[in-house]
N, C-alpha and C. Protein backbone atom coordinates (compact mmCIF):
# COMPACT_ATOMS: atom_id res chain seq x y z
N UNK A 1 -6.94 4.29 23.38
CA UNK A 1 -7.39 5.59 22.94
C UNK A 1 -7.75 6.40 24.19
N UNK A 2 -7.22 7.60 24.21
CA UNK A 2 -7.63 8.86 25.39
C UNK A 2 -8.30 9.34 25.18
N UNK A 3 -8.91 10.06 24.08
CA UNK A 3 -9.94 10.59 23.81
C UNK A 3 -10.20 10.21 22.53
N UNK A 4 -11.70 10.59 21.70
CA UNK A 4 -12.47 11.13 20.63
C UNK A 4 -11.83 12.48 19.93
N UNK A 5 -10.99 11.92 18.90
CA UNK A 5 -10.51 13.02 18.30
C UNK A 5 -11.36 14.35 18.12
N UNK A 6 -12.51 13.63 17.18
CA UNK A 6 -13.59 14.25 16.32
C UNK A 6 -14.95 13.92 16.53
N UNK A 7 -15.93 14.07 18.00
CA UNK A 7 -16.84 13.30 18.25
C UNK A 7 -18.20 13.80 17.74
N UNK A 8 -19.03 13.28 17.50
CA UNK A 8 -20.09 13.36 16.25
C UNK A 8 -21.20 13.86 16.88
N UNK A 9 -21.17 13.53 18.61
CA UNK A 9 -22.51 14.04 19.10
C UNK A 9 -22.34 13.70 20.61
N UNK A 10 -22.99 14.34 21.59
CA UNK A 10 -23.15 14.21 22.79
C UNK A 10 -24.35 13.38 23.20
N UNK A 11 -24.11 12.40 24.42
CA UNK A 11 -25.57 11.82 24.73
C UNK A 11 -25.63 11.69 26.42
N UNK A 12 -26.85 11.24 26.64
CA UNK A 12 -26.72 11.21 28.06
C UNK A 12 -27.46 8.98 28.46
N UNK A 13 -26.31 8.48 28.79
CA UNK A 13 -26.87 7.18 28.55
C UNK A 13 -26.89 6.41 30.19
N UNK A 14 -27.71 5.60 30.25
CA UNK A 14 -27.89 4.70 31.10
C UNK A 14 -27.04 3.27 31.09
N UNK A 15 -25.65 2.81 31.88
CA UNK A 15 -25.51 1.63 31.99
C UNK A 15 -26.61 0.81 32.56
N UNK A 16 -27.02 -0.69 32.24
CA UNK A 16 -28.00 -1.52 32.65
C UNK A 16 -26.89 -2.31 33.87
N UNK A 17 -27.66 -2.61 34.72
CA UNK A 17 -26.84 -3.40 35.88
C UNK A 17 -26.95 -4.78 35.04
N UNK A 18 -26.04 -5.36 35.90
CA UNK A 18 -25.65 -6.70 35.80
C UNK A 18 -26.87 -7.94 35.76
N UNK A 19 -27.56 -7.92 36.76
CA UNK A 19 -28.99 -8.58 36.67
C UNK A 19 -29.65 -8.04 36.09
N UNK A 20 -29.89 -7.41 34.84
CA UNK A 20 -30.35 -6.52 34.08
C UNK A 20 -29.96 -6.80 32.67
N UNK A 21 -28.76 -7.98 32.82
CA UNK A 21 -28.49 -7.79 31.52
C UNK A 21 -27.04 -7.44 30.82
N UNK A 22 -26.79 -6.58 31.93
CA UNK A 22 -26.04 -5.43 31.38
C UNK A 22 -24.52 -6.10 31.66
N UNK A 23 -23.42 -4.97 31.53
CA UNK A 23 -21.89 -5.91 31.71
C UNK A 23 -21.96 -6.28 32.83
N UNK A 24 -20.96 -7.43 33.03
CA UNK A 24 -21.01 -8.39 34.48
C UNK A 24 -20.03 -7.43 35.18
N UNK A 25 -19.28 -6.78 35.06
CA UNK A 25 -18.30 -5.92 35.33
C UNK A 25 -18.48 -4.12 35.45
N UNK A 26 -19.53 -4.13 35.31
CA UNK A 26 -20.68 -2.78 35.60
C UNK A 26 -19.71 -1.99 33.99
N UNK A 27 -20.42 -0.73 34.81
CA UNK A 27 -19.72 0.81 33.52
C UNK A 27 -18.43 0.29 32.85
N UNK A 28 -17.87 0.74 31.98
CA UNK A 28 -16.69 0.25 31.31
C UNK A 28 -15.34 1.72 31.99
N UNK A 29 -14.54 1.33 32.46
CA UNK A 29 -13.35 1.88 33.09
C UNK A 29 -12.40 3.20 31.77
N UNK A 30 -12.19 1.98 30.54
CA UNK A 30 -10.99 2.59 30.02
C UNK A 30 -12.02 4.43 29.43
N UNK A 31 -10.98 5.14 29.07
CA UNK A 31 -10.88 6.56 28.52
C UNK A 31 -11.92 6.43 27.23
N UNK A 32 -11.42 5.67 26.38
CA UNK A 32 -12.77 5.40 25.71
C UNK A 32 -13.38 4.40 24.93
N UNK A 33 -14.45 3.49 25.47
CA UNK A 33 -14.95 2.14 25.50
C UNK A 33 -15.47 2.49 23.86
N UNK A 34 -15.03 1.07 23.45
CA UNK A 34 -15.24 0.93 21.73
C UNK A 34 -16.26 -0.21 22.02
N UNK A 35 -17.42 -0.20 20.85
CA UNK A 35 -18.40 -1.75 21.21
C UNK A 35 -19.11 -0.97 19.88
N UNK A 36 -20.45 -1.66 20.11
CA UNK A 36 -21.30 -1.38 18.62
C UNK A 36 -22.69 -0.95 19.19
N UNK A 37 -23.30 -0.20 18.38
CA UNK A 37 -24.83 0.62 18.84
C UNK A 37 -25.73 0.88 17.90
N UNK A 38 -26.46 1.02 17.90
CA UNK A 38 -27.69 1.50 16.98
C UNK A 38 -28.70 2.41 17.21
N UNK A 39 -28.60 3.18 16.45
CA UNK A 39 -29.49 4.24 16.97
C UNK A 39 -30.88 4.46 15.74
N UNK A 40 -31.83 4.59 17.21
CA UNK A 40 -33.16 4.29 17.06
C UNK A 40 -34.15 5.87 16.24
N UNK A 41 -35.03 5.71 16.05
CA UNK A 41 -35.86 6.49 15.20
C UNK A 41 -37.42 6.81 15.86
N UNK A 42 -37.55 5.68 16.75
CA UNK A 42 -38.85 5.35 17.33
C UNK A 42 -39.79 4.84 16.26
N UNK A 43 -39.57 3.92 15.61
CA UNK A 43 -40.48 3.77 14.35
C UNK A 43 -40.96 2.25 14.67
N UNK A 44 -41.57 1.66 13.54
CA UNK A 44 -42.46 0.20 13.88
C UNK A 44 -40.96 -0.58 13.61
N UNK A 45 -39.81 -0.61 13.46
CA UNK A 45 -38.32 -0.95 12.96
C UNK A 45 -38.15 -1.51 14.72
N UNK A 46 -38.57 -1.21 15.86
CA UNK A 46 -37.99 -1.26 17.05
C UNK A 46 -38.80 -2.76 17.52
N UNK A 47 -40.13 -2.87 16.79
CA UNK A 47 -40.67 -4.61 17.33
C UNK A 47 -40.55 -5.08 16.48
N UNK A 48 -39.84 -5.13 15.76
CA UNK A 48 -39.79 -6.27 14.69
C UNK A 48 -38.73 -7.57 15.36
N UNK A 49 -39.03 -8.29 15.39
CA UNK A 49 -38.23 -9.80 16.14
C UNK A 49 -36.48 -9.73 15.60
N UNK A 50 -35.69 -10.15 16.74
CA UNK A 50 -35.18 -9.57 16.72
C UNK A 50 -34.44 -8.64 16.99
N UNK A 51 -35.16 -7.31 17.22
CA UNK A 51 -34.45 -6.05 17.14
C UNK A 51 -34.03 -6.06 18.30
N UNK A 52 -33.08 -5.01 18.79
CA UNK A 52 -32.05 -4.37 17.88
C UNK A 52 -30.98 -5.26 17.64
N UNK A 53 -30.99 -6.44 17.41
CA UNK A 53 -29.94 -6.94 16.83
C UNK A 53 -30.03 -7.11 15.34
N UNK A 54 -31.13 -7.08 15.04
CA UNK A 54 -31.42 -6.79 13.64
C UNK A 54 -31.12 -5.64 13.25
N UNK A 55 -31.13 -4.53 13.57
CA UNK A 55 -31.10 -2.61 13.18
C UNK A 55 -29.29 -3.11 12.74
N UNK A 56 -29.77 -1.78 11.65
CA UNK A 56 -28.44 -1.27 11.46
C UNK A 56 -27.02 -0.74 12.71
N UNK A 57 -26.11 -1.93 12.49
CA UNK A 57 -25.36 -1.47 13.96
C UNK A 57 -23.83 -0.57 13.38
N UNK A 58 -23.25 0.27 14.23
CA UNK A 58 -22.11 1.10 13.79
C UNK A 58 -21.29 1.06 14.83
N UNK A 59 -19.80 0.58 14.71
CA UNK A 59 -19.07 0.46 15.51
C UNK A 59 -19.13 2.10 16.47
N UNK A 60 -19.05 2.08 17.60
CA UNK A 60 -19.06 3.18 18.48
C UNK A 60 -18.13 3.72 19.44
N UNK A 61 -17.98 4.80 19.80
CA UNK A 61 -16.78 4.85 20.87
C UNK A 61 -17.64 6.35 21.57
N UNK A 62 -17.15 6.03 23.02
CA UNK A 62 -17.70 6.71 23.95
C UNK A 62 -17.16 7.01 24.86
N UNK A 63 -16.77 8.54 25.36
CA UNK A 63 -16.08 8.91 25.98
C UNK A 63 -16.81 9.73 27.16
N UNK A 64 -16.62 9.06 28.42
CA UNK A 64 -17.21 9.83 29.91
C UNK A 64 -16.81 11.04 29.66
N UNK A 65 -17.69 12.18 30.12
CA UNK A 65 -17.37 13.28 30.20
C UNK A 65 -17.71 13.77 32.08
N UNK A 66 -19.30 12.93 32.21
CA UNK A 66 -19.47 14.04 33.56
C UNK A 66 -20.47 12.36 34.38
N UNK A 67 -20.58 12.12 35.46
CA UNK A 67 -21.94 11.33 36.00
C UNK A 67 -22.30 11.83 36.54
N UNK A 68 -23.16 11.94 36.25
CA UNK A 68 -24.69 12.92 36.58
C UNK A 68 -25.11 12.17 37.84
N UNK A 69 -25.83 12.61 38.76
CA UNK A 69 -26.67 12.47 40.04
C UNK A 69 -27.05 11.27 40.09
N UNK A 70 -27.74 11.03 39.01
CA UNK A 70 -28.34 9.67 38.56
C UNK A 70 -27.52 8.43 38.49
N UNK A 71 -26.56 8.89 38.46
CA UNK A 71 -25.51 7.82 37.45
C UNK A 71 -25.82 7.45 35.77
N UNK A 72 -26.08 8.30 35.48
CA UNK A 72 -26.04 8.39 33.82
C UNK A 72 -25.12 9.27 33.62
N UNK A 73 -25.13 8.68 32.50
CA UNK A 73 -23.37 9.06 32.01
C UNK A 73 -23.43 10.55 31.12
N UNK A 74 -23.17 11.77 30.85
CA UNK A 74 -23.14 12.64 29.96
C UNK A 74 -21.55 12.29 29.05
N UNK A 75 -21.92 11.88 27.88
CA UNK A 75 -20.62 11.35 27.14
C UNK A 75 -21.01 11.73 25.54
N UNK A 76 -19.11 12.11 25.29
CA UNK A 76 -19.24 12.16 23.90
C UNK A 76 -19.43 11.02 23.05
N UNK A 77 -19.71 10.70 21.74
CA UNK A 77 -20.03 9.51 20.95
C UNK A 77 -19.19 9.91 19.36
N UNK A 78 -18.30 9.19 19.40
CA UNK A 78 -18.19 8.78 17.79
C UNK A 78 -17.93 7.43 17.61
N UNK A 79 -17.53 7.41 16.22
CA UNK A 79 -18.02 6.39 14.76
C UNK A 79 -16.63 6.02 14.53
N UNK A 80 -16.61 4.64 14.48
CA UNK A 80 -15.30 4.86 13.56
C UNK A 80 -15.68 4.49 12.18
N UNK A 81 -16.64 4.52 11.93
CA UNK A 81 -17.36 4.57 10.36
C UNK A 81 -17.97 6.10 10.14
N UNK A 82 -17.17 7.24 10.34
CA UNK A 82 -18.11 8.19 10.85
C UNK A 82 -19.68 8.69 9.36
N UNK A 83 -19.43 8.77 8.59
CA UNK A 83 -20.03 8.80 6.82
C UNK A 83 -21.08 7.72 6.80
N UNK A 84 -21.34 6.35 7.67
CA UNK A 84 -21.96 5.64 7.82
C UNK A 84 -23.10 6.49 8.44
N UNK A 85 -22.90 6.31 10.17
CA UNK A 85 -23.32 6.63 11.15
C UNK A 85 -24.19 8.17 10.74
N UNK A 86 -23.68 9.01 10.16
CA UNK A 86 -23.87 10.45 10.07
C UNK A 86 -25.08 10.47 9.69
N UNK A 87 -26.21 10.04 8.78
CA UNK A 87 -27.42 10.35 8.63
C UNK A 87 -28.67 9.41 9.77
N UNK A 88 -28.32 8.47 10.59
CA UNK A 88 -28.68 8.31 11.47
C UNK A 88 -29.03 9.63 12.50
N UNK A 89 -27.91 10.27 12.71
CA UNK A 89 -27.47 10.94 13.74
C UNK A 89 -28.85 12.49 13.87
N UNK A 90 -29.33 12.35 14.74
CA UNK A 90 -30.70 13.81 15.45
C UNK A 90 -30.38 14.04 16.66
N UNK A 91 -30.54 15.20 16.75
CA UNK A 91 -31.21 15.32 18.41
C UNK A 91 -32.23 14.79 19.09
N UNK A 92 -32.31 14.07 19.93
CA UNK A 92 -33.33 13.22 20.50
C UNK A 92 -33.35 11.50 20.22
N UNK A 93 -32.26 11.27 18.80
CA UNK A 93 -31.96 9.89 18.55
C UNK A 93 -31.99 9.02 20.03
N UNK A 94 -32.64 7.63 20.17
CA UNK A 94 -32.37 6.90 20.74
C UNK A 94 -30.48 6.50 20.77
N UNK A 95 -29.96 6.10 22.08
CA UNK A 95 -28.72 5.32 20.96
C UNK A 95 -28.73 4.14 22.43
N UNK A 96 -28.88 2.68 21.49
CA UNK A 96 -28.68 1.64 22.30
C UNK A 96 -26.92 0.91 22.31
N UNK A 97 -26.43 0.86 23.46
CA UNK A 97 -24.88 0.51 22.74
C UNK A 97 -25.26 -1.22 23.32
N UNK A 98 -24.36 -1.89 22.09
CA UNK A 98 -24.51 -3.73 22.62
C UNK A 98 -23.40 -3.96 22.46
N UNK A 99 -23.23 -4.96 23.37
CA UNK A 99 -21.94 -6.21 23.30
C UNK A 99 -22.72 -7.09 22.50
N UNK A 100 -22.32 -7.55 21.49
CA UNK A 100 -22.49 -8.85 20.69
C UNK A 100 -23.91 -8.47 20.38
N UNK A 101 -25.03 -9.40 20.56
CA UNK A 101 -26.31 -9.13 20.49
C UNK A 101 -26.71 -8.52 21.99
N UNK A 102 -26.49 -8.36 23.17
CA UNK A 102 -27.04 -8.21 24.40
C UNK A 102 -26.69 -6.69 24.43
N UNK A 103 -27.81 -5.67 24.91
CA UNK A 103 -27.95 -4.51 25.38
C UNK A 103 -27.19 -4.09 26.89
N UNK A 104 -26.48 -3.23 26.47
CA UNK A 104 -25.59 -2.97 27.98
C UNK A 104 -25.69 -1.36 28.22
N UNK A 105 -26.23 -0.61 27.65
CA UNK A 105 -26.71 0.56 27.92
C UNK A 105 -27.58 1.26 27.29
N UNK A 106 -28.33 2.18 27.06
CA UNK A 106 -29.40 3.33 26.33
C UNK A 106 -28.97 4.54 26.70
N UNK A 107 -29.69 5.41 25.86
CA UNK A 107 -29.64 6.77 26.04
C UNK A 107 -30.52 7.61 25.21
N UNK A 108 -29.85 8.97 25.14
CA UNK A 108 -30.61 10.32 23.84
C UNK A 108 -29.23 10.91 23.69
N UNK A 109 -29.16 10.86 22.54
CA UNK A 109 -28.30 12.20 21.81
C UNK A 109 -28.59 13.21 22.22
N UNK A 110 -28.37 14.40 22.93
CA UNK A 110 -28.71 15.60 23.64
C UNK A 110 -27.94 16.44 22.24
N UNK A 111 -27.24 16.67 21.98
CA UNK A 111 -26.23 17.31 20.71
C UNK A 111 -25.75 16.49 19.56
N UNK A 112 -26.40 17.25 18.58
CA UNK A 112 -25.53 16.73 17.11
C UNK A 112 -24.24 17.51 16.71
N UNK A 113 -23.43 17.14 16.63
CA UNK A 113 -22.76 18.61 16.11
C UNK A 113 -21.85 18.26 14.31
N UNK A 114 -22.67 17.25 14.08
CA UNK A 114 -22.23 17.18 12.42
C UNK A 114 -23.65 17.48 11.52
């Protein structure tokens, strides 16, 4: 896939380094990295044992747009469940993306645009 046909929202996310957790192979290369995420609410749902492998997860796809100074990523985000995902979706949403159960990046939704 080259791009996000129809992308659901903009975010600005943090890859975790490698001793951190994060992919052994740093940022993900291809046009646009598919994996699974969950996006957060800030509610008592975030210590519950577990989490976030417990939270509701939605397949995800994420497309680099810009790296910022920081090295955080400004990227678009869609769903390929998009009707799932959609009432999750705020401005300011947490969004954690995971491989399997292990956390490999965070962020904020900066734009909703559904």
């Amino acid at each position: 896939m080259q791009q996000i046909e129809e992308p659901m929202a903009e975010a600005v996310i943090r890859w975790l380094a490698s001793e951190d957790g994060g992919r052994r192979t740093g940022p993900p290369t291809a046009a646009v990295y598919m994996s699974t995420a969950t996006l957060a609410y800030g509610d008592e749902s975030e210590v519950q044992p577990g989490w976030p492998a417990s939270a509701e997860v939605f397949s995800v796809l994420i497309q680099r747009v810009e790296v910022l100074d920081d090295g955080r990523w400004r990227c678009l985000v869609g769903f390929l469940a998009p009707d799932l995902a959609r009432p999750w979706l705020h401005d300011g949403a947490q969004i954690l993306v995971l491989e399997g159960p292990r956390l490999v990046a965070s962020g904020r939704l900066i734009a909703v645009f559904v």
